[in-house]
ModelCIF file with pLDDT and N, C-alpha, C, O atoms, coordinates in Angstrom:
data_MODEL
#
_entry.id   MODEL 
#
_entity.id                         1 
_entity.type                       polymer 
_entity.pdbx_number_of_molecules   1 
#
_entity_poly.entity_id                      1 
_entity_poly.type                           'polypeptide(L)' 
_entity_poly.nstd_linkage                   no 
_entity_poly.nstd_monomer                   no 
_entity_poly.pdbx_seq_one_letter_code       
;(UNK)(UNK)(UNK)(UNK)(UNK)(UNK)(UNK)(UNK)(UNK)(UNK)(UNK)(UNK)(UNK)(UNK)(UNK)(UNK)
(UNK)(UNK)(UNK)(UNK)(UNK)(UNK)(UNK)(UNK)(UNK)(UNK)(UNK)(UNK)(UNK)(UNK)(UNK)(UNK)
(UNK)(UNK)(UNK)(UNK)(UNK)(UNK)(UNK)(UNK)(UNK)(UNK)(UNK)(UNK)
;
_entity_poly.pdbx_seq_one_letter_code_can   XXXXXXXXXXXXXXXXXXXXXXXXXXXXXXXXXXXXXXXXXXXX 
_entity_poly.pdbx_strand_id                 A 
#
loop_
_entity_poly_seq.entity_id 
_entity_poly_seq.num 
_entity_poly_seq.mon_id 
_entity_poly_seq.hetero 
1 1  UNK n 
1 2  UNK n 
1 3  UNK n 
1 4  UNK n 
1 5  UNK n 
1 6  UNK n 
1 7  UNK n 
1 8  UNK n 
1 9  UNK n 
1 10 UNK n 
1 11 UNK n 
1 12 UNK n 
1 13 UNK n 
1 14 UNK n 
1 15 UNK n 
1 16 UNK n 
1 17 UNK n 
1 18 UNK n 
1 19 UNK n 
1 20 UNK n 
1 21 UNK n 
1 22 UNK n 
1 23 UNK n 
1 24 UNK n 
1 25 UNK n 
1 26 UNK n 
1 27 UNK n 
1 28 UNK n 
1 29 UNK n 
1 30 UNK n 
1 31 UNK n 
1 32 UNK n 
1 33 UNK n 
1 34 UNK n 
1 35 UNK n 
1 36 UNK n 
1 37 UNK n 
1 38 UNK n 
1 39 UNK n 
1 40 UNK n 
1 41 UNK n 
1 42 UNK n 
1 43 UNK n 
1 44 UNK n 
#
_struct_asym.id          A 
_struct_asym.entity_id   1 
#
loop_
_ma_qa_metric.id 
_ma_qa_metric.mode 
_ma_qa_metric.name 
_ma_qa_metric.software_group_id 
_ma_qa_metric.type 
1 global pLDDT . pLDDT 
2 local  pLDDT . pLDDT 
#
_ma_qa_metric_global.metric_id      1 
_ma_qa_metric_global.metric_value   93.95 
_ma_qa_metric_global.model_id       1 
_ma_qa_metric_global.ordinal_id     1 
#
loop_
_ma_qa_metric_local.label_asym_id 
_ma_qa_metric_local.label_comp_id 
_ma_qa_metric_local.label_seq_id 
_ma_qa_metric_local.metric_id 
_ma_qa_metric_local.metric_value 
_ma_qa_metric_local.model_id 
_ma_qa_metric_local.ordinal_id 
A UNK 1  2 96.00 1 1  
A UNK 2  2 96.00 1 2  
A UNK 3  2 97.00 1 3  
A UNK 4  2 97.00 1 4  
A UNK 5  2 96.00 1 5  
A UNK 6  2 97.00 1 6  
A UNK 7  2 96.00 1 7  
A UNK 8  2 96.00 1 8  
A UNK 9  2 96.00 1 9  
A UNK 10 2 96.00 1 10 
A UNK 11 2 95.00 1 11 
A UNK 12 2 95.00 1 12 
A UNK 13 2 95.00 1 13 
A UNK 14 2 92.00 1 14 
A UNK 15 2 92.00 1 15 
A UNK 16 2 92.00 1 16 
A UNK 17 2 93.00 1 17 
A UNK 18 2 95.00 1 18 
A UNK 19 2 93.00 1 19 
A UNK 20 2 93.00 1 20 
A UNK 21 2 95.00 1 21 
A UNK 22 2 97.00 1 22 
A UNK 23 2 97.00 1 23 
A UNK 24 2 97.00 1 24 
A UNK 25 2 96.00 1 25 
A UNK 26 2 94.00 1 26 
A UNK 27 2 91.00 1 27 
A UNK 28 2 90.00 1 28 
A UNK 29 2 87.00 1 29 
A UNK 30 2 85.00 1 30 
A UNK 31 2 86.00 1 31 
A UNK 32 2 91.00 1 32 
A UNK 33 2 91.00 1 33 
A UNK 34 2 91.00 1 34 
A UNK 35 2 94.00 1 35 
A UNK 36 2 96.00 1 36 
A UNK 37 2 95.00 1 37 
A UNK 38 2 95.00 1 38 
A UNK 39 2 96.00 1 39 
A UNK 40 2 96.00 1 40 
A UNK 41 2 94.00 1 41 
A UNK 42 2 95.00 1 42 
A UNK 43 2 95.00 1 43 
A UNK 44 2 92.00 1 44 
#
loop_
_atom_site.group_PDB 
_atom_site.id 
_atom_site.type_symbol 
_atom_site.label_atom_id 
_atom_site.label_alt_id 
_atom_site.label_comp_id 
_atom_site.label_asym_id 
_atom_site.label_entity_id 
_atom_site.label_seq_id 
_atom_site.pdbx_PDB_ins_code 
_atom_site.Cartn_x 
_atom_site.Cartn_y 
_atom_site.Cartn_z 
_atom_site.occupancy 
_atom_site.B_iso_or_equiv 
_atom_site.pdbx_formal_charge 
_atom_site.auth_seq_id 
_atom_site.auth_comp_id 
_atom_site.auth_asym_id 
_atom_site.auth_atom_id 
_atom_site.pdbx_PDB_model_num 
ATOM 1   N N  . UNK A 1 1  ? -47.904 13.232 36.217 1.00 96.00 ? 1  UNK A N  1 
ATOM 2   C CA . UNK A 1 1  ? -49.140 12.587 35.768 1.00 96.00 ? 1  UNK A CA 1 
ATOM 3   C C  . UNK A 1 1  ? -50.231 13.562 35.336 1.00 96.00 ? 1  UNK A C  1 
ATOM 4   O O  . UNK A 1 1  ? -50.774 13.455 34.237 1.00 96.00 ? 1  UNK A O  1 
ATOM 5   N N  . UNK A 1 2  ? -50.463 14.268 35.988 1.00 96.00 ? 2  UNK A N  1 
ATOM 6   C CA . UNK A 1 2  ? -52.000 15.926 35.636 1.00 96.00 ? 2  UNK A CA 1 
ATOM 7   C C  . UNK A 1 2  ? -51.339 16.114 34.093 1.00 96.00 ? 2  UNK A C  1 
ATOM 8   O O  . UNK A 1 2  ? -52.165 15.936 33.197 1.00 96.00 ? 2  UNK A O  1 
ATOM 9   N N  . UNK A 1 3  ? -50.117 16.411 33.698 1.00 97.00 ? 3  UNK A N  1 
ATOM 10  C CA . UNK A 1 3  ? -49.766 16.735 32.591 1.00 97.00 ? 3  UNK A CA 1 
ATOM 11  C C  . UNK A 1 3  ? -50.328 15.643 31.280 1.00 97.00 ? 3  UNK A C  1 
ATOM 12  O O  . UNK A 1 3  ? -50.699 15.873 30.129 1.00 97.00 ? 3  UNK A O  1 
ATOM 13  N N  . UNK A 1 4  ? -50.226 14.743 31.849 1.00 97.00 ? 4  UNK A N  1 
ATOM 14  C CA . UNK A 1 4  ? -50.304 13.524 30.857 1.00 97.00 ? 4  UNK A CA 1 
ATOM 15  C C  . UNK A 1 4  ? -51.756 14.000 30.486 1.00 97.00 ? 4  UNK A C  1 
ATOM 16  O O  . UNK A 1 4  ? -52.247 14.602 29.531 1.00 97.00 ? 4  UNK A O  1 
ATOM 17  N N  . UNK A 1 5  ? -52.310 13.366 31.876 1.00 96.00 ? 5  UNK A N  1 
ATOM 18  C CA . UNK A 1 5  ? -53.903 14.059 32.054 1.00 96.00 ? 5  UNK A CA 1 
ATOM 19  C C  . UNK A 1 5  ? -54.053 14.816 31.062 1.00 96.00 ? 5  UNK A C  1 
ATOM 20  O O  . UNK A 1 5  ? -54.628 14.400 30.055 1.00 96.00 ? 5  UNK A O  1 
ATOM 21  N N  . UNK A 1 6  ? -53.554 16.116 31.150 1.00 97.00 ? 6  UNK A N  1 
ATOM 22  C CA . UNK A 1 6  ? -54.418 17.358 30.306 1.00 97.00 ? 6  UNK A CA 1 
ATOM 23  C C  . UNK A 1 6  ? -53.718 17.062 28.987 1.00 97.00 ? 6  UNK A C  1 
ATOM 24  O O  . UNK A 1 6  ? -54.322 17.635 28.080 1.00 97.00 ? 6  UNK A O  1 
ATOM 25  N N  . UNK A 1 7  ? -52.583 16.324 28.515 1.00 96.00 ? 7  UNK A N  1 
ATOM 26  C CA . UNK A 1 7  ? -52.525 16.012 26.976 1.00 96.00 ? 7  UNK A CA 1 
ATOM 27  C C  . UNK A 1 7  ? -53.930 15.385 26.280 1.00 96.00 ? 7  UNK A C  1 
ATOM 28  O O  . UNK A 1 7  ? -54.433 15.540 25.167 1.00 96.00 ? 7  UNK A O  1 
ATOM 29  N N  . UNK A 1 8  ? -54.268 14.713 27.301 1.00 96.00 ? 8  UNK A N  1 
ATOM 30  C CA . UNK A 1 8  ? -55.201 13.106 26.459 1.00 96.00 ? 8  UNK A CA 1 
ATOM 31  C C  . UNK A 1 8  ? -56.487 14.727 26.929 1.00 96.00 ? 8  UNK A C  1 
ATOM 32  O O  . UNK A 1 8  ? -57.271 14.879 25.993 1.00 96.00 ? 8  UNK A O  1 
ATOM 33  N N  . UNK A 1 9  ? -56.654 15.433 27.714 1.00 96.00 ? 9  UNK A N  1 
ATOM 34  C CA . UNK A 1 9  ? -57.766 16.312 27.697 1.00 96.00 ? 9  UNK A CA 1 
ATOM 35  C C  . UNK A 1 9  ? -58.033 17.193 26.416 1.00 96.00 ? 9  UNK A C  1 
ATOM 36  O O  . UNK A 1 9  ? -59.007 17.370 25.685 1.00 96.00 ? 9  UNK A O  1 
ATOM 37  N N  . UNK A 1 10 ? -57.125 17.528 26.451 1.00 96.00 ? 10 UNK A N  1 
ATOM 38  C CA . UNK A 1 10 ? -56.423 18.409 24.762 1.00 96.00 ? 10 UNK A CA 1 
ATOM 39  C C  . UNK A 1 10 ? -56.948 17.502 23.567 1.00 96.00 ? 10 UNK A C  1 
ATOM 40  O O  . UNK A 1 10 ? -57.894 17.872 22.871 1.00 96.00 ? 10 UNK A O  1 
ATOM 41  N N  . UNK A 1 11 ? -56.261 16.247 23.353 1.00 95.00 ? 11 UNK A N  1 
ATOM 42  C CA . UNK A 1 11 ? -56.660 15.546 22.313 1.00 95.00 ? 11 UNK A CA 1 
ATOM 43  C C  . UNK A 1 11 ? -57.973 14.782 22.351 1.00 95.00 ? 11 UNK A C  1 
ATOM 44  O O  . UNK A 1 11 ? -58.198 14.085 21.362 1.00 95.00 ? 11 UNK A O  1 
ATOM 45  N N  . UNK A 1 12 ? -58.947 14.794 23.396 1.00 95.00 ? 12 UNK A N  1 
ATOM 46  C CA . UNK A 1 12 ? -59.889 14.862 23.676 1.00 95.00 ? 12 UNK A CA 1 
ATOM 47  C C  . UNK A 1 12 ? -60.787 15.342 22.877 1.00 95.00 ? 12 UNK A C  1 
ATOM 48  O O  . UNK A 1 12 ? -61.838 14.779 22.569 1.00 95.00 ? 12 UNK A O  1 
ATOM 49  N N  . UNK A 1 13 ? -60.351 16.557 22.455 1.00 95.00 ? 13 UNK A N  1 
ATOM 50  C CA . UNK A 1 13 ? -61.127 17.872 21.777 1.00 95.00 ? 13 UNK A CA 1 
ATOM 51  C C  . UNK A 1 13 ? -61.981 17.800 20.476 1.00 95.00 ? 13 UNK A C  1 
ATOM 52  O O  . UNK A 1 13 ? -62.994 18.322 20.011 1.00 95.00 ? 13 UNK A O  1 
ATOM 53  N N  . UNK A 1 14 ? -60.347 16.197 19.884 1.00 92.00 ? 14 UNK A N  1 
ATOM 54  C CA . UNK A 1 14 ? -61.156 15.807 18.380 1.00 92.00 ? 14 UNK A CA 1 
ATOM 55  C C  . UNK A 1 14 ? -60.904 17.115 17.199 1.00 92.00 ? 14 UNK A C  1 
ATOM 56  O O  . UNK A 1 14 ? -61.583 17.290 16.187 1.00 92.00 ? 14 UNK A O  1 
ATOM 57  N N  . UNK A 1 15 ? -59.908 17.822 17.590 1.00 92.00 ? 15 UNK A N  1 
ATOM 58  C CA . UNK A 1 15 ? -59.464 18.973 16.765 1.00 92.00 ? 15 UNK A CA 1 
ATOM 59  C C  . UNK A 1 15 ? -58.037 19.427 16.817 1.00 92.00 ? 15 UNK A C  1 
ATOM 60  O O  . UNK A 1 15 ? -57.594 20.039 17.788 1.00 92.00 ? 15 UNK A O  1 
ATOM 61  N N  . UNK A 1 16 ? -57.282 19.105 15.705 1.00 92.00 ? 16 UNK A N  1 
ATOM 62  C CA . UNK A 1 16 ? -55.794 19.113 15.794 1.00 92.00 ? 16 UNK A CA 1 
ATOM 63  C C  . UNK A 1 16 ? -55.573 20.595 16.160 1.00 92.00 ? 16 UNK A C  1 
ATOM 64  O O  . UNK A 1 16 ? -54.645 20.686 16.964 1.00 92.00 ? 16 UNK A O  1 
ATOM 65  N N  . UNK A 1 17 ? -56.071 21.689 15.863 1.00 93.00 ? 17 UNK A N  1 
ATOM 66  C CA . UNK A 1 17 ? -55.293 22.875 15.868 1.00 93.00 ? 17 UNK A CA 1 
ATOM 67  C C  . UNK A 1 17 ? -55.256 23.256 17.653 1.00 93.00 ? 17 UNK A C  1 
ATOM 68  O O  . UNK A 1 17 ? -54.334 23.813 18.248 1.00 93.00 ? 17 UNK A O  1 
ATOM 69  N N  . UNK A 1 18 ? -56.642 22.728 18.271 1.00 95.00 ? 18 UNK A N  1 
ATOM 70  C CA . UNK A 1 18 ? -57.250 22.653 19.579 1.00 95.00 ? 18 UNK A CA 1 
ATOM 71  C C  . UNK A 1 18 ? -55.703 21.687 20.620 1.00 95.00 ? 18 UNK A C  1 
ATOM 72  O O  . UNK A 1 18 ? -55.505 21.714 21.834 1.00 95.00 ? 18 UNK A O  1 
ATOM 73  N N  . UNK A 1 19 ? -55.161 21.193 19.887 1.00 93.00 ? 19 UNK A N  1 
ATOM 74  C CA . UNK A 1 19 ? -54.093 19.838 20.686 1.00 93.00 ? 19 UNK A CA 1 
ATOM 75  C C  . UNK A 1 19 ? -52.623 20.862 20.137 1.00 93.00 ? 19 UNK A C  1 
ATOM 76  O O  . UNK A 1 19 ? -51.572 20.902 20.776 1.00 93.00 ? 19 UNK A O  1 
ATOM 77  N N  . UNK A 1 20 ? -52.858 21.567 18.925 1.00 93.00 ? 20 UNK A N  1 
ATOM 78  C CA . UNK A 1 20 ? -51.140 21.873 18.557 1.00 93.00 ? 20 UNK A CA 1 
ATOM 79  C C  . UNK A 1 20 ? -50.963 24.002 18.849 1.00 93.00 ? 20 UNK A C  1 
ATOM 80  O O  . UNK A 1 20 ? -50.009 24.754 19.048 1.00 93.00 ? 20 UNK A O  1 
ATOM 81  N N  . UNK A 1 21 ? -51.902 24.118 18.763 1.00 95.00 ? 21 UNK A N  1 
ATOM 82  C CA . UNK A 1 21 ? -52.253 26.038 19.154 1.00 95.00 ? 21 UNK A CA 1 
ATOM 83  C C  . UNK A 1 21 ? -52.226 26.160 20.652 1.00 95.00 ? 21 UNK A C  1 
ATOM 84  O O  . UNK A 1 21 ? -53.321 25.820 21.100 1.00 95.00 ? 21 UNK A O  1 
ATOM 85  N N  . UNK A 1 22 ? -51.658 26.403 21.284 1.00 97.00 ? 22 UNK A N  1 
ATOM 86  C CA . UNK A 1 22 ? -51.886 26.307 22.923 1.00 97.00 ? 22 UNK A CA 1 
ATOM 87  C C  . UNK A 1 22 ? -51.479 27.578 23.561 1.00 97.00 ? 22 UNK A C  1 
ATOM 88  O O  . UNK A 1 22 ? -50.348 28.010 23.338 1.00 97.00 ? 22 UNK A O  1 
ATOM 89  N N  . UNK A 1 23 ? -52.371 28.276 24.406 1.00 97.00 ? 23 UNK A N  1 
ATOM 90  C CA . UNK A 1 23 ? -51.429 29.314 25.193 1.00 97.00 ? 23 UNK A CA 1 
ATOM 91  C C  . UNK A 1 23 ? -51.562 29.080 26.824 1.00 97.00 ? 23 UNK A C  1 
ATOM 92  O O  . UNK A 1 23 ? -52.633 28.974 27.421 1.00 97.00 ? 23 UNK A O  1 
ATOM 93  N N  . UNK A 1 24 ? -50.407 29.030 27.345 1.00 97.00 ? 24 UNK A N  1 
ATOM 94  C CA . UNK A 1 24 ? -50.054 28.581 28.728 1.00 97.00 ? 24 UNK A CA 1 
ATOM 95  C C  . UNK A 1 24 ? -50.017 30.094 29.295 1.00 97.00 ? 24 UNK A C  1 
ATOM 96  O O  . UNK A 1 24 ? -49.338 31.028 28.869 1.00 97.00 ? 24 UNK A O  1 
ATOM 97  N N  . UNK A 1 25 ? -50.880 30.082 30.313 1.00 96.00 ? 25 UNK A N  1 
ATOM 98  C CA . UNK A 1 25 ? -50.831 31.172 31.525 1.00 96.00 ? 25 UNK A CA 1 
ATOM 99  C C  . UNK A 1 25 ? -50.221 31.004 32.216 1.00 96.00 ? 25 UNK A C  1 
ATOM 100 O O  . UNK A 1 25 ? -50.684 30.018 32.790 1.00 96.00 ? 25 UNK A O  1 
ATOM 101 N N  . UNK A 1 26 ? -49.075 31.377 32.835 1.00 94.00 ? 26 UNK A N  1 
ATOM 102 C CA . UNK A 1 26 ? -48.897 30.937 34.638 1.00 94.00 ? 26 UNK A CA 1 
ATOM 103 C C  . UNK A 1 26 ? -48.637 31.379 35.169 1.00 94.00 ? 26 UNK A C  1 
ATOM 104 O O  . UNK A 1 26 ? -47.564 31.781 35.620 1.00 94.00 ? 26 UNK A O  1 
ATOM 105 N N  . UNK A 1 27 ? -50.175 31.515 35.393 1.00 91.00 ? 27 UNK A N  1 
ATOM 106 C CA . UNK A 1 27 ? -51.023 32.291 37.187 1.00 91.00 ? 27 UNK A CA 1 
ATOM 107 C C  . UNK A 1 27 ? -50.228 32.142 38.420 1.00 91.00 ? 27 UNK A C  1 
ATOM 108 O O  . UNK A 1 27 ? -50.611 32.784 39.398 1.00 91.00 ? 27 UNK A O  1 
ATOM 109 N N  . UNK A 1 28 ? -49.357 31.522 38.511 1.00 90.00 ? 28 UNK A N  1 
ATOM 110 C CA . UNK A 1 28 ? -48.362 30.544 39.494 1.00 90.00 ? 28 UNK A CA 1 
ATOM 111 C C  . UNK A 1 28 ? -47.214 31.671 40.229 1.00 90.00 ? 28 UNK A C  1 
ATOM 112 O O  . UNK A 1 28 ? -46.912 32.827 39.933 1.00 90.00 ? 28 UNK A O  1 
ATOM 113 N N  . UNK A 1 29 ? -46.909 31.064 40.940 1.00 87.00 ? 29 UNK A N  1 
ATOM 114 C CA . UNK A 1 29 ? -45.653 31.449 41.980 1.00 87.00 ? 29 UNK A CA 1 
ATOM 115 C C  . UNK A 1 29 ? -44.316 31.655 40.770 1.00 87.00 ? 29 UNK A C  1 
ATOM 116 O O  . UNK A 1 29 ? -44.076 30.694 40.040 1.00 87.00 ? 29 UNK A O  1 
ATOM 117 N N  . UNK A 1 30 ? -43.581 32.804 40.638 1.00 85.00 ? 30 UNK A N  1 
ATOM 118 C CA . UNK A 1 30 ? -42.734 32.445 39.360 1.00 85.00 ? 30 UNK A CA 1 
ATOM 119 C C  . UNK A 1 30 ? -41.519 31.518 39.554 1.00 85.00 ? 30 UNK A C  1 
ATOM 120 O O  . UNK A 1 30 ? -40.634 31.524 38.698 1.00 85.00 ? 30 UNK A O  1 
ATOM 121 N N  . UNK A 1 31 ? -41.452 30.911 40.380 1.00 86.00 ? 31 UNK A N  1 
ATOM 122 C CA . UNK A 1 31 ? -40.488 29.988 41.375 1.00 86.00 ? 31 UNK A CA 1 
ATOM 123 C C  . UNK A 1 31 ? -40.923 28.455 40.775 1.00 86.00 ? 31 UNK A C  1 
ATOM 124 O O  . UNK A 1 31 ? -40.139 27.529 40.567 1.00 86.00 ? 31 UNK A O  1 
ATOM 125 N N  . UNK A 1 32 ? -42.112 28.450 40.596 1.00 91.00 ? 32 UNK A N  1 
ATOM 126 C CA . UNK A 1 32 ? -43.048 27.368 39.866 1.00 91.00 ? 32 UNK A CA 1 
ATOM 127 C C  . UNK A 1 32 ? -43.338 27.284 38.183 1.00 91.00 ? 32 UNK A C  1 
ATOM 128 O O  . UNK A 1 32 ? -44.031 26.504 37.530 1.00 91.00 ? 32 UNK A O  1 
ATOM 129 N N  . UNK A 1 33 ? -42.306 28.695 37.698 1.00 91.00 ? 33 UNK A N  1 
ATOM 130 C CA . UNK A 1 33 ? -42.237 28.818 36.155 1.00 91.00 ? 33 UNK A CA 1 
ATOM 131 C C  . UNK A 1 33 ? -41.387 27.630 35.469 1.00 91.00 ? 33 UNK A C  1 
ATOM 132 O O  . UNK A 1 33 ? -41.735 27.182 34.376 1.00 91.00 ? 33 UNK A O  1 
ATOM 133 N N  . UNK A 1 34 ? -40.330 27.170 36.111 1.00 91.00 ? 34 UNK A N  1 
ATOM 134 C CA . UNK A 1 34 ? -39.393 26.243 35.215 1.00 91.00 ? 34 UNK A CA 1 
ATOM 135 C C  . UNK A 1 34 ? -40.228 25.211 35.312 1.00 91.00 ? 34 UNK A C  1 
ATOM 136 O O  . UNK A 1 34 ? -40.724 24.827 34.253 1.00 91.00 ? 34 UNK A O  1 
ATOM 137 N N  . UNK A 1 35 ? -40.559 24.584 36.421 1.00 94.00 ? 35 UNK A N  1 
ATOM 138 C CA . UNK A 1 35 ? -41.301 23.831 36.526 1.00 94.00 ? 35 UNK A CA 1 
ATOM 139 C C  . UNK A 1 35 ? -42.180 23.140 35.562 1.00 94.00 ? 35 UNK A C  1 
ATOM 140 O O  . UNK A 1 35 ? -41.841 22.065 35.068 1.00 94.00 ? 35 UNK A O  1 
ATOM 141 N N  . UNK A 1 36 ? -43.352 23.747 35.265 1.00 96.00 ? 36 UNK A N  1 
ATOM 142 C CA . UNK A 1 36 ? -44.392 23.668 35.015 1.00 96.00 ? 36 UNK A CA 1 
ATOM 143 C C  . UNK A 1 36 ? -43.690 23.487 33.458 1.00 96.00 ? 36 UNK A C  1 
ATOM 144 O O  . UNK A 1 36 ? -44.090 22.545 32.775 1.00 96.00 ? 36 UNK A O  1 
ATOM 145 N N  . UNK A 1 37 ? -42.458 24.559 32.817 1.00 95.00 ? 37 UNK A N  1 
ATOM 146 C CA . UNK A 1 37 ? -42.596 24.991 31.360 1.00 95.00 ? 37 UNK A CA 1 
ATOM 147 C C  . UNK A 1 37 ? -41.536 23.244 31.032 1.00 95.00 ? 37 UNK A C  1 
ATOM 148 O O  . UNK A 1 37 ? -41.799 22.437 30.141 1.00 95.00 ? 37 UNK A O  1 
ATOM 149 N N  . UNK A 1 38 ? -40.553 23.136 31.914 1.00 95.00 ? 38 UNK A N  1 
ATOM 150 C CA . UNK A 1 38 ? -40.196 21.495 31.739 1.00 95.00 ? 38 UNK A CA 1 
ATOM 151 C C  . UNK A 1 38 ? -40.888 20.031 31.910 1.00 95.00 ? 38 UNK A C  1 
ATOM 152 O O  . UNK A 1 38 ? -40.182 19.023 31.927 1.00 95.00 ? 38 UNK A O  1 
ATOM 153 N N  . UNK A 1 39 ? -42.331 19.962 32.037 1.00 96.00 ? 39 UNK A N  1 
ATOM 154 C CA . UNK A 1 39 ? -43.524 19.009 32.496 1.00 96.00 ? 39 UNK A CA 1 
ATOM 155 C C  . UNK A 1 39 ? -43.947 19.447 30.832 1.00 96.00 ? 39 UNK A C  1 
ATOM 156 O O  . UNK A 1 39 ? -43.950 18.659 29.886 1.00 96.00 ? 39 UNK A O  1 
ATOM 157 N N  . UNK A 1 40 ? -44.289 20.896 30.776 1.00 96.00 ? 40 UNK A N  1 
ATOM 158 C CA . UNK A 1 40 ? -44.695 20.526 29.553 1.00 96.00 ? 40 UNK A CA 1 
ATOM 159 C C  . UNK A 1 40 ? -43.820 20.421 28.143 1.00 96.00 ? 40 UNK A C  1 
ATOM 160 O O  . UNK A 1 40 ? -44.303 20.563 27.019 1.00 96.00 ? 40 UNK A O  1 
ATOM 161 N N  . UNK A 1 41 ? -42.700 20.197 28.388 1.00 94.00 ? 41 UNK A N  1 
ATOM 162 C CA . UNK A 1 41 ? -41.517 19.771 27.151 1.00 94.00 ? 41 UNK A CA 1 
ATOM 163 C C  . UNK A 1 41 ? -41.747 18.457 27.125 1.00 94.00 ? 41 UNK A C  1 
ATOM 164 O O  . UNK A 1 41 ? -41.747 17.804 26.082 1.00 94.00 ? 41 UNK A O  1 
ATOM 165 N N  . UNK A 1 42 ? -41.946 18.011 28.194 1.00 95.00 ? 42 UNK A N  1 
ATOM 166 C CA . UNK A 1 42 ? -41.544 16.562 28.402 1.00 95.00 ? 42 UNK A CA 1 
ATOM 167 C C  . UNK A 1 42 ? -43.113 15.614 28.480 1.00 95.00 ? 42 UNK A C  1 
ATOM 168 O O  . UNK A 1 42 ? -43.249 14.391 28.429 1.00 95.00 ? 42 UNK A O  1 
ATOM 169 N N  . UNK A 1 43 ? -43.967 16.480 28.592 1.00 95.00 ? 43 UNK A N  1 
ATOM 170 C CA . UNK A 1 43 ? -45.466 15.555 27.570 1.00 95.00 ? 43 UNK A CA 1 
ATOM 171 C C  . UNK A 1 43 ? -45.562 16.079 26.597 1.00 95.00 ? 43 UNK A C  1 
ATOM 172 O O  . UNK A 1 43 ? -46.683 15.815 26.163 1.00 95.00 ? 43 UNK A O  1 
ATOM 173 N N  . UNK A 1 44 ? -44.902 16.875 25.756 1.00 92.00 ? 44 UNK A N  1 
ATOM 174 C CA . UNK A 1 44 ? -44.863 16.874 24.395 1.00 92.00 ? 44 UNK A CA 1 
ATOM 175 C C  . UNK A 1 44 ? -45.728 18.143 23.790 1.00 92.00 ? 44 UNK A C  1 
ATOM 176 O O  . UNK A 1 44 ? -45.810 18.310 22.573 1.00 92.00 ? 44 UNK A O  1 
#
């Protein structure tokens, strides 16, 4: 669900390049890398 969340936050923005240009950090546990990178395949 947070994922969904931060899509509609993204498109929020009112600026396509702002919703399709993205760079993902992750600050995270690297145990928590697949994770996170398959949540965001799967909101698009």
């Amino acid at each position: 669900e947070p994922y969904q969340k931060l899509e509609q936050q993204l498109t929020s923005f009112g600026s396509e390049p702002l919703r399709r240009n993205i760079l993902f950090y992750l600050a995270t546990m690297p145990s928590q890398f697949g994770e996170v990178v398959e949540h965001l395949h799967q909101t698009g």
